[in-house]
PDB file of N, CA and C in Angstrom:
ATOM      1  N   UNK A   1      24.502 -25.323 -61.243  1.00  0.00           N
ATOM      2  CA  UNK A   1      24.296 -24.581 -60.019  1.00  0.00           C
ATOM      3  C   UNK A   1      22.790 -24.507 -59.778  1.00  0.00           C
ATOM      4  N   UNK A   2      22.793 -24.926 -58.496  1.00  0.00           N
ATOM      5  CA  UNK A   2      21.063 -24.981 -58.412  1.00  0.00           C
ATOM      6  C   UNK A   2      20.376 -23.550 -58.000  1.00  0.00           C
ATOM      7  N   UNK A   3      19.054 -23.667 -58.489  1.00  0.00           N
ATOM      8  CA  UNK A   3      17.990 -21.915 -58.117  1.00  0.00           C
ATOM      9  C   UNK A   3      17.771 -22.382 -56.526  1.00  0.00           C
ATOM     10  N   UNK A   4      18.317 -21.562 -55.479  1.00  0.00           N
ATOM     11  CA  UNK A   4      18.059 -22.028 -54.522  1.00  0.00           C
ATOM     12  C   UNK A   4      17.135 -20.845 -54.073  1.00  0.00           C
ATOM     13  N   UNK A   5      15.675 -21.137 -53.491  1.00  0.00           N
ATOM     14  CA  UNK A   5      14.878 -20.662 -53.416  1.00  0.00           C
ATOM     15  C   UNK A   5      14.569 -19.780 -52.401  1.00  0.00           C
ATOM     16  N   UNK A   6      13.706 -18.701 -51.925  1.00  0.00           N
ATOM     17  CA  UNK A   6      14.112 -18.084 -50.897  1.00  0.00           C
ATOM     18  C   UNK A   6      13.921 -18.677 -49.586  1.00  0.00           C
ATOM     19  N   UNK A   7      13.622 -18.512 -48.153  1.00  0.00           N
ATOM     20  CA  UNK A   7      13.601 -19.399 -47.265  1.00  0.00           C
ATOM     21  C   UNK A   7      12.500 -18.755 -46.410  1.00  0.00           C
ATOM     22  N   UNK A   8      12.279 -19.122 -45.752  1.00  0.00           N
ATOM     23  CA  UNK A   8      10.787 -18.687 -44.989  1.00  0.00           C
ATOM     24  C   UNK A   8      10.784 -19.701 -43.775  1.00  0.00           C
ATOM     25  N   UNK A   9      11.280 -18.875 -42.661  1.00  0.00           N
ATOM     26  CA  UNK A   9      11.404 -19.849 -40.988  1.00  0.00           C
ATOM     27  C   UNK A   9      12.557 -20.927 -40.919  1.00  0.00           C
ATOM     28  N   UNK A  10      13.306 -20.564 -42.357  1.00  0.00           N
ATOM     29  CA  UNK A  10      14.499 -21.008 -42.409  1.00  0.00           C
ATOM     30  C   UNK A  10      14.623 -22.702 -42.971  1.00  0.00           C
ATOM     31  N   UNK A  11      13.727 -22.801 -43.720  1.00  0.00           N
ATOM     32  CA  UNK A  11      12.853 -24.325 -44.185  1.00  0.00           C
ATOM     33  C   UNK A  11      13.526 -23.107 -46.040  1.00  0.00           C
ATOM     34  N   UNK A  12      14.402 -24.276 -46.506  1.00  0.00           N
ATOM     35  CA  UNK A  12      14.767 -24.071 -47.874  1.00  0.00           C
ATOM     36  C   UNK A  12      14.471 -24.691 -49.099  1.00  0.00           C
ATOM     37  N   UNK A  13      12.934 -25.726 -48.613  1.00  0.00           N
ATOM     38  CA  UNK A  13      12.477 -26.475 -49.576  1.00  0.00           C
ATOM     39  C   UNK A  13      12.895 -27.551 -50.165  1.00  0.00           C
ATOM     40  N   UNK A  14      14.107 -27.724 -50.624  1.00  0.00           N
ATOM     41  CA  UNK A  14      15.119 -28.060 -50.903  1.00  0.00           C
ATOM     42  C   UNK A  14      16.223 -29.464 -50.403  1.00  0.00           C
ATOM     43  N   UNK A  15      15.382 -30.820 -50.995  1.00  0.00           N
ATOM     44  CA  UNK A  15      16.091 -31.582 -50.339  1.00  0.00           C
ATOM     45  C   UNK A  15      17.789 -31.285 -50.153  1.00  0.00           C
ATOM     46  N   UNK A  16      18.373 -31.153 -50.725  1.00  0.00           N
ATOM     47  CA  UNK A  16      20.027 -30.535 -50.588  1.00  0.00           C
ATOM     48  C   UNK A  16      20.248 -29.130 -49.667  1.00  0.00           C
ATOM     49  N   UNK A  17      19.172 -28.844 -48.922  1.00  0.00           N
ATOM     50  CA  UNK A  17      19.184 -27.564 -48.557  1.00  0.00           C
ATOM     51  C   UNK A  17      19.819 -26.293 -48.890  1.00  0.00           C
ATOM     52  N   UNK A  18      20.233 -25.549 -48.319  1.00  0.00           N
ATOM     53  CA  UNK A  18      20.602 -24.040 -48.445  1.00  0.00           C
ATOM     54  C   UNK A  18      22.038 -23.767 -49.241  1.00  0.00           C
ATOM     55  N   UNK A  19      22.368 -23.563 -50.074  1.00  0.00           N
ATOM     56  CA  UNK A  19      23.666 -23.168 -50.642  1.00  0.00           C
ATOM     57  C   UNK A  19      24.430 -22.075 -49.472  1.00  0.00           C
ATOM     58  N   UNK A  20      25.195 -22.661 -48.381  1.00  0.00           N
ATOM     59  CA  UNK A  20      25.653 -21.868 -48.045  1.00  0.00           C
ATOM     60  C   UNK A  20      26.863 -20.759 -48.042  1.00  0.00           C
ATOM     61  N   UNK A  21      27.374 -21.358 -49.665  1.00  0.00           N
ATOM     62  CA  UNK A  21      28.484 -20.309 -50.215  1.00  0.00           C
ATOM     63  C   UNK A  21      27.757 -19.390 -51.458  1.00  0.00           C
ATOM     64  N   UNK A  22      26.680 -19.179 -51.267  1.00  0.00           N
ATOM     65  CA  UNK A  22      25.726 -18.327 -52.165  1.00  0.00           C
ATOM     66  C   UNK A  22      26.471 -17.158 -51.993  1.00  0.00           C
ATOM     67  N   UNK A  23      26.634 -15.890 -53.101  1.00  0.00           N
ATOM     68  CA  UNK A  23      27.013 -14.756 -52.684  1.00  0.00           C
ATOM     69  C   UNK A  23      25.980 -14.060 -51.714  1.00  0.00           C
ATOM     70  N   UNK A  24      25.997 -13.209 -51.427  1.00  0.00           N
ATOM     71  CA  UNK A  24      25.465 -11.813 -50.273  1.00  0.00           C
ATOM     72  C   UNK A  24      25.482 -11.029 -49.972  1.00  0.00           C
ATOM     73  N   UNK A  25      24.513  -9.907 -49.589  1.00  0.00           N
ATOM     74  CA  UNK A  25      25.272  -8.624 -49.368  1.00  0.00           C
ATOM     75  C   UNK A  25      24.157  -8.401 -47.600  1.00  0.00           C
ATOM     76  N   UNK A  26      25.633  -7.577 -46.938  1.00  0.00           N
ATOM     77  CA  UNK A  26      24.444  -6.750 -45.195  1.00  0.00           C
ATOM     78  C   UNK A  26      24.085  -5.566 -45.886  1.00  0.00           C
ATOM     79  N   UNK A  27      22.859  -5.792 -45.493  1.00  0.00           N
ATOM     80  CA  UNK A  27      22.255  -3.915 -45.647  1.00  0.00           C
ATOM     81  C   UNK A  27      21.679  -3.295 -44.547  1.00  0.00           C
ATOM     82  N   UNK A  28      21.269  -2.142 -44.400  1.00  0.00           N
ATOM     83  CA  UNK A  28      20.398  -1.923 -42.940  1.00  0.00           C
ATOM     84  C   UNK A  28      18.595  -2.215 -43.735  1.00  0.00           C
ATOM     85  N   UNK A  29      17.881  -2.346 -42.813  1.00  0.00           N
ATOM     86  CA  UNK A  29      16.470  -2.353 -43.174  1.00  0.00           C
ATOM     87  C   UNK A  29      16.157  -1.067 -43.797  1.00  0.00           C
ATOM     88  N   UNK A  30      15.056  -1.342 -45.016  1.00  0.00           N
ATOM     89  CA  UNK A  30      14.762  -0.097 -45.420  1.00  0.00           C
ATOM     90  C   UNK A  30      15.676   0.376 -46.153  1.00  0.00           C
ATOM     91  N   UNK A  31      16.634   0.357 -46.621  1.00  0.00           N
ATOM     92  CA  UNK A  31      17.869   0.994 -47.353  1.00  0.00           C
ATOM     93  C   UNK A  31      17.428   0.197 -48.758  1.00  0.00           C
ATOM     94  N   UNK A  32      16.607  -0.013 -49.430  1.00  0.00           N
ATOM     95  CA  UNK A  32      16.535  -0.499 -50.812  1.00  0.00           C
ATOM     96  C   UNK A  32      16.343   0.367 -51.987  1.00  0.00           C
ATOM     97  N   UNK A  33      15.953  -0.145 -52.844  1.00  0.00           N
ATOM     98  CA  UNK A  33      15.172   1.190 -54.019  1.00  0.00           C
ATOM     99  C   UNK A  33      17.000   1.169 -54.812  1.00  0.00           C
ATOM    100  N   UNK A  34      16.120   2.129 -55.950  1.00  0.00           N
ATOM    101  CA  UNK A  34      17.618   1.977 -57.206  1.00  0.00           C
ATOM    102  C   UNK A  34      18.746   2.299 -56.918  1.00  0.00           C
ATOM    103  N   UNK A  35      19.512   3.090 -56.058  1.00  0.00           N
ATOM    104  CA  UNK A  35      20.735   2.681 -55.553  1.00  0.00           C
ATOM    105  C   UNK A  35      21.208   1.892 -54.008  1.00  0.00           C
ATOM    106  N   UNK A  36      20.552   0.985 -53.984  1.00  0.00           N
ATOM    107  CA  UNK A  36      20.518   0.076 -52.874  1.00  0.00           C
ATOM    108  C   UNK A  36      21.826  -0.980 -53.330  1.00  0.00           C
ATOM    109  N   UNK A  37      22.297  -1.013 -54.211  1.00  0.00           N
ATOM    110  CA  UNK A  37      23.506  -1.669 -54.259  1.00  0.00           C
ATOM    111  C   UNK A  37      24.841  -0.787 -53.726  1.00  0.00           C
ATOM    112  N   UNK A  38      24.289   0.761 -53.570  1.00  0.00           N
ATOM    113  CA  UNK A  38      25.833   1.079 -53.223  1.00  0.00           C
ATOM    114  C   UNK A  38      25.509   1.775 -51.594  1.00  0.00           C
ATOM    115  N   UNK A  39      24.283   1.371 -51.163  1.00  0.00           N
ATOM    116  CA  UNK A  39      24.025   1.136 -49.478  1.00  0.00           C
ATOM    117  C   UNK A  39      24.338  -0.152 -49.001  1.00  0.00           C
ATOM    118  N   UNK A  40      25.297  -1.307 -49.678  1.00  0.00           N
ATOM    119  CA  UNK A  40      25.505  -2.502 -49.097  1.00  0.00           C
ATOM    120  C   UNK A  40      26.701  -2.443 -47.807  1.00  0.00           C
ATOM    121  N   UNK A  41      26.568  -2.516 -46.859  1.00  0.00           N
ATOM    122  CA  UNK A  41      27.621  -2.854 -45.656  1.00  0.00           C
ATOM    123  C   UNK A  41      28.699  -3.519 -45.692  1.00  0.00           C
ATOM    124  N   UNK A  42      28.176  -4.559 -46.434  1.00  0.00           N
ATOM    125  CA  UNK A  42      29.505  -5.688 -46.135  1.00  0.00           C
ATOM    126  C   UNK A  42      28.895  -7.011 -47.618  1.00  0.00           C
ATOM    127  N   UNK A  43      29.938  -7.461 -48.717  1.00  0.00           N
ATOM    128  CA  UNK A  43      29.701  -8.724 -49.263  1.00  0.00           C
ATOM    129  C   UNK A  43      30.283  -9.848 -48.319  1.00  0.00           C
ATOM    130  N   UNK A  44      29.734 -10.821 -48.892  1.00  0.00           N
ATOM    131  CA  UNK A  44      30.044 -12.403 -48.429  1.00  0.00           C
ATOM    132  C   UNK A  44      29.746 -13.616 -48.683  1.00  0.00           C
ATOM    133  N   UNK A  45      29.538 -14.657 -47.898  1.00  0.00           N
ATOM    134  CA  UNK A  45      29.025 -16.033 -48.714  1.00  0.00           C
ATOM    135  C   UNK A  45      27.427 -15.581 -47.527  1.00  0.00           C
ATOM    136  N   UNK A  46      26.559 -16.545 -47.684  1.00  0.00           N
ATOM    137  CA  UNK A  46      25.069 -16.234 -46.863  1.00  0.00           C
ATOM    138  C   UNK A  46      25.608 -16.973 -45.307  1.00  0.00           C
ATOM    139  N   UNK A  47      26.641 -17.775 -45.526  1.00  0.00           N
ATOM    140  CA  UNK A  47      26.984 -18.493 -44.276  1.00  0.00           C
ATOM    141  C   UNK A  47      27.422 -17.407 -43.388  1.00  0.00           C
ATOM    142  N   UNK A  48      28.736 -16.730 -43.831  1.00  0.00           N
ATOM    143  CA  UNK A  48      29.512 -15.793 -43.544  1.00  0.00           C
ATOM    144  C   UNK A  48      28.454 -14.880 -42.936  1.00  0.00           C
ATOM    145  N   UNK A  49      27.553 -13.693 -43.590  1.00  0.00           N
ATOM    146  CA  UNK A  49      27.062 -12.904 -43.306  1.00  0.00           C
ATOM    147  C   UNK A  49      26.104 -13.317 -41.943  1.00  0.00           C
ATOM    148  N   UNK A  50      25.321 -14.321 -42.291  1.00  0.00           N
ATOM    149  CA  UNK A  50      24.543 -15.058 -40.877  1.00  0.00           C
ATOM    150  C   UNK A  50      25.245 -15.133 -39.545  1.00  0.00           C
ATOM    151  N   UNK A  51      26.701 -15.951 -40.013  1.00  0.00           N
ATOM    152  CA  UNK A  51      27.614 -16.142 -38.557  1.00  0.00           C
ATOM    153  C   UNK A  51      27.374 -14.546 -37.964  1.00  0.00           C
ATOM    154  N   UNK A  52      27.804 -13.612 -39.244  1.00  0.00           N
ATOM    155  CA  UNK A  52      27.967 -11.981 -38.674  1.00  0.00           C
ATOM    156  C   UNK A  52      27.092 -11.845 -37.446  1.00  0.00           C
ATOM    157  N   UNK A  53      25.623 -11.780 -38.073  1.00  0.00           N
ATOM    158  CA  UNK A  53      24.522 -11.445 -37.327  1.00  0.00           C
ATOM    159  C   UNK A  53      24.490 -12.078 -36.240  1.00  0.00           C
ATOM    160  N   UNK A  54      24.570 -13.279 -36.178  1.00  0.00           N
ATOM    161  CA  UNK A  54      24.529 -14.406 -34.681  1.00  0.00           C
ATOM    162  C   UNK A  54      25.157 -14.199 -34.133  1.00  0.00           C
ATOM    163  N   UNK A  55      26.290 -13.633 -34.125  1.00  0.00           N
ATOM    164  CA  UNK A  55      27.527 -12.866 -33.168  1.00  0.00           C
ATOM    165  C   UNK A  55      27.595 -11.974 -32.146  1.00  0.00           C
ATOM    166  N   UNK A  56      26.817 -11.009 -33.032  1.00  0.00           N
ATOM    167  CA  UNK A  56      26.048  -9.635 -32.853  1.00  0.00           C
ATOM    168  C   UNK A  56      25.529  -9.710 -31.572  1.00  0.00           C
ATOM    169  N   UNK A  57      25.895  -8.631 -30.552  1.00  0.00           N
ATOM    170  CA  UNK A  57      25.081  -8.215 -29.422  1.00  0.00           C
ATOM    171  C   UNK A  57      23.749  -8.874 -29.719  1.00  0.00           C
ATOM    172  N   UNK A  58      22.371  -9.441 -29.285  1.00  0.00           N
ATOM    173  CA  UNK A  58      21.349  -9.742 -29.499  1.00  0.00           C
ATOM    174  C   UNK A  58      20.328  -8.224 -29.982  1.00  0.00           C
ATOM    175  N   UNK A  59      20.752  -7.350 -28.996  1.00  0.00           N
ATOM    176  CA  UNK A  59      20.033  -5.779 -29.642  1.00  0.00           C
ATOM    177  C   UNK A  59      20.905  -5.390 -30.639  1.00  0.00           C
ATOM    178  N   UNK A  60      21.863  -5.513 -31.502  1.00  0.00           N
ATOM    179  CA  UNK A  60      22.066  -4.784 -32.426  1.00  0.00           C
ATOM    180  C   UNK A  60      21.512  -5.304 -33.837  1.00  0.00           C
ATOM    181  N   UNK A  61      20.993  -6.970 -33.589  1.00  0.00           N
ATOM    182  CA  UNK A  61      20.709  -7.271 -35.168  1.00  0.00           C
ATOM    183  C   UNK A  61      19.608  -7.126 -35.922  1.00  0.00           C
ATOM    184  N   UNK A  62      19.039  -6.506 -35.040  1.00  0.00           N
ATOM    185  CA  UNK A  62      17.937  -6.176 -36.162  1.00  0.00           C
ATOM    186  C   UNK A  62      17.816  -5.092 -36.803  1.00  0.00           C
ATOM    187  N   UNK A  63      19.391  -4.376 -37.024  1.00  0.00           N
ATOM    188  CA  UNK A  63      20.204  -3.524 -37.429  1.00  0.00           C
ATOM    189  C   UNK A  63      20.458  -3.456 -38.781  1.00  0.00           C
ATOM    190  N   UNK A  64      20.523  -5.074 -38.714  1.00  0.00           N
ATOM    191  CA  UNK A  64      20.823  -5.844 -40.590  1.00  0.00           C
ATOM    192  C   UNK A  64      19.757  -6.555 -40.910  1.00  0.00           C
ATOM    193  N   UNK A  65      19.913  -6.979 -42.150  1.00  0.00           N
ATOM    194  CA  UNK A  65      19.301  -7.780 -43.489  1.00  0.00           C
ATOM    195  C   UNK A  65      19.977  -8.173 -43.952  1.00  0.00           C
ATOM    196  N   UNK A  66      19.938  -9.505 -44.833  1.00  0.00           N
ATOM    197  CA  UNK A  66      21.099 -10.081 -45.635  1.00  0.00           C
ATOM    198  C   UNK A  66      20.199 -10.344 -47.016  1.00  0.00           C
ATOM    199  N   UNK A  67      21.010  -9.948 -48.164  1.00  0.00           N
ATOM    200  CA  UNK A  67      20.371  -9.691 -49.044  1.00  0.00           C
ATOM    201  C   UNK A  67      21.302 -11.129 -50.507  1.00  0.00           C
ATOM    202  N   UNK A  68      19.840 -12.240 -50.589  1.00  0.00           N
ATOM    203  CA  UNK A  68      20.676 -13.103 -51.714  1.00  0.00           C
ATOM    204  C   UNK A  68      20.160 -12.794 -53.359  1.00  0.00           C
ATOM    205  N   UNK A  69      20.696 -12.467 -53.987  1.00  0.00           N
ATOM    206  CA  UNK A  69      20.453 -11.829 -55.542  1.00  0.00           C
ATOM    207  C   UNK A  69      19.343 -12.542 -55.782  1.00  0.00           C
ATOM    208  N   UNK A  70      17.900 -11.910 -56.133  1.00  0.00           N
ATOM    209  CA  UNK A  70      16.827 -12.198 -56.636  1.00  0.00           C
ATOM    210  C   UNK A  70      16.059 -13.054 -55.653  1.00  0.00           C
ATOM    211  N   UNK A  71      16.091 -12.968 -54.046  1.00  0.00           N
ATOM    212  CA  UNK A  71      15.671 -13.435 -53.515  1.00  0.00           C
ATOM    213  C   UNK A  71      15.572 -12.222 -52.095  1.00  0.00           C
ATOM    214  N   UNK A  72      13.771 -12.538 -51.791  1.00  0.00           N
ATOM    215  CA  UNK A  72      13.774 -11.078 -50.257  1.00  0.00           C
ATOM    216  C   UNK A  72      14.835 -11.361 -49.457  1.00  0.00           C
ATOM    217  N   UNK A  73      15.165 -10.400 -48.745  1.00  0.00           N
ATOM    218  CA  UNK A  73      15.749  -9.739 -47.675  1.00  0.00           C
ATOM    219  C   UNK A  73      15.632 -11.054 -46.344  1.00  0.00           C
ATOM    220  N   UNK A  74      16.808 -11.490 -45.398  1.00  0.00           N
ATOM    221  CA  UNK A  74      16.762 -12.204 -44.648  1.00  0.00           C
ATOM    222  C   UNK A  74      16.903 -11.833 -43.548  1.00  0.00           C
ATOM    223  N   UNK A  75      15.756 -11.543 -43.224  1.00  0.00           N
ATOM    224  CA  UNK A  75      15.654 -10.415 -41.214  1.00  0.00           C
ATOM    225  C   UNK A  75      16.398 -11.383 -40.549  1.00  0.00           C
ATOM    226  N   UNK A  76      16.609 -10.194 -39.209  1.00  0.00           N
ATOM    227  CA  UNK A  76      17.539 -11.073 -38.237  1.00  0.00           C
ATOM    228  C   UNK A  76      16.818 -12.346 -37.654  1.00  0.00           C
ATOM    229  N   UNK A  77      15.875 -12.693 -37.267  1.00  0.00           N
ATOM    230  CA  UNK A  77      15.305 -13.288 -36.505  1.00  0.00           C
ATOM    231  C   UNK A  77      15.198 -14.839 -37.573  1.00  0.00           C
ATOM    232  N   UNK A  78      15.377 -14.614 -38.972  1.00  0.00           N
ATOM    233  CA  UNK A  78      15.627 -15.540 -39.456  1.00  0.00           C
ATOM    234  C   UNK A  78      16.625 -16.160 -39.805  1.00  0.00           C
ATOM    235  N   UNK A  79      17.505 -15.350 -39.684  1.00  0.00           N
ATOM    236  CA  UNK A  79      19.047 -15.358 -39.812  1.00  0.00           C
ATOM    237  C   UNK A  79      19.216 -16.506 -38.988  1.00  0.00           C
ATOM    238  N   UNK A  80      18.422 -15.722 -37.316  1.00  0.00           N
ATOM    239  CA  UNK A  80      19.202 -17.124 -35.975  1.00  0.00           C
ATOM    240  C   UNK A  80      18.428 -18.709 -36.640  1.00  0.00           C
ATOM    241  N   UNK A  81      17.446 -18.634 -37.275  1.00  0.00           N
ATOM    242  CA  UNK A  81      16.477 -19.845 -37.248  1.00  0.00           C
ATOM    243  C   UNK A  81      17.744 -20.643 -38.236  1.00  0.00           C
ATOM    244  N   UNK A  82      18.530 -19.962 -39.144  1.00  0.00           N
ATOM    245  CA  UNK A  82      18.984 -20.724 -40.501  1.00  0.00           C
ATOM    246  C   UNK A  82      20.475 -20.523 -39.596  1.00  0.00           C
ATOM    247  N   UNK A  83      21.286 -19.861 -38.460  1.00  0.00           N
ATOM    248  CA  UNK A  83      22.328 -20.283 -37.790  1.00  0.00           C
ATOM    249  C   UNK A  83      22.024 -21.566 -37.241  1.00  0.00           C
ATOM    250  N   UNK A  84      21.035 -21.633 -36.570  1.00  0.00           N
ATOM    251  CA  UNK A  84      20.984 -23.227 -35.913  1.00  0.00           C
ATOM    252  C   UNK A  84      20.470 -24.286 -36.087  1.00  0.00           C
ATOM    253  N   UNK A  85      20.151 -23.806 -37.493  1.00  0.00           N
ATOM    254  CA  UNK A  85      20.462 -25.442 -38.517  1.00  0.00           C
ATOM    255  C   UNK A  85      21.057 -26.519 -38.023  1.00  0.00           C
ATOM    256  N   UNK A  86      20.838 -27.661 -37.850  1.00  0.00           N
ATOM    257  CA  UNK A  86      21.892 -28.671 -37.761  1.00  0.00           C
ATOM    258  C   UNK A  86      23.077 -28.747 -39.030  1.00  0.00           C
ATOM    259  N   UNK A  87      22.431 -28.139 -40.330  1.00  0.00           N
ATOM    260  CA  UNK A  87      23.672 -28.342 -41.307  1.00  0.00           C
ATOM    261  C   UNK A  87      23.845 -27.257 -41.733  1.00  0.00           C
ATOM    262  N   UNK A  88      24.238 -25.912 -40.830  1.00  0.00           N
ATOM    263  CA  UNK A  88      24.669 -24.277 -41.094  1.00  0.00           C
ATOM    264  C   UNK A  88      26.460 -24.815 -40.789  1.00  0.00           C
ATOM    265  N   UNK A  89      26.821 -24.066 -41.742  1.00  0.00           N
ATOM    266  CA  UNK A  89      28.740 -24.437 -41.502  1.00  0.00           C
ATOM    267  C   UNK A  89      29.167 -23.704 -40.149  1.00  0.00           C
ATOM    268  N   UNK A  90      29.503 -24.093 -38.909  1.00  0.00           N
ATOM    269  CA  UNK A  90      29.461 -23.070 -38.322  1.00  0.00           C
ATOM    270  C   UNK A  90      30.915 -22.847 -38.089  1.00  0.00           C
ATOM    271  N   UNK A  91      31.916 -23.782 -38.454  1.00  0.00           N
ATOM    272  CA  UNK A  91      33.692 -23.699 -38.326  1.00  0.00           C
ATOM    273  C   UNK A  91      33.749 -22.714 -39.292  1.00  0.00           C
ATOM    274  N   UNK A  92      34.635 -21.900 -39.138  1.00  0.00           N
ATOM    275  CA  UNK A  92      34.544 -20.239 -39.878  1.00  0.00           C
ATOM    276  C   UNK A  92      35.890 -20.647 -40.765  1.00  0.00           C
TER     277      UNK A  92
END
């Protein structure tokens, strides 16, 4: 299983790109610190949670964060950059 690295403008370094069945968790912004695992919203795969956000009224997403284990927090605005990927799964 590969260390897939964090992403930044939605560029995953990564010739094989983005693991998009990585686990995940939604959180709201700011909700971190030592019990920030039991402020999680919703688990999922990183695909799953992204579709969430891209869905989303355009004013409600910057509502969430998507959070991949040992890797920062994925604001909304990066969320849309890594939805319209040419290779984001987008058949649900």
């Amino acid at each position: 299983m590969p260390n897939s690295p964090s992403t930044f403008g939605g560029d995953s370094h990564l010739p094989e790109g983005l693991r998009w069945d990585q686990d995940a968790t939604l959180h709201h912004p700011g909700d971190g610190g030592v019990l920030s695992e039991l402020k999680t919203l919703r688990h999922g795969t990183l695909a799953d949670l992204i579709r969430y956000i891209a869905l989303l009224p355009e004013a409600q997403r910057e509502q969430y964060e998507i959070e991949r284990t040992g890797h920062h927090r994925i604001k909304a605005e990066e969320a849309m950059v890594l939805y319209n990927r040419p290779d984001f799964p987008h058949a649900v």
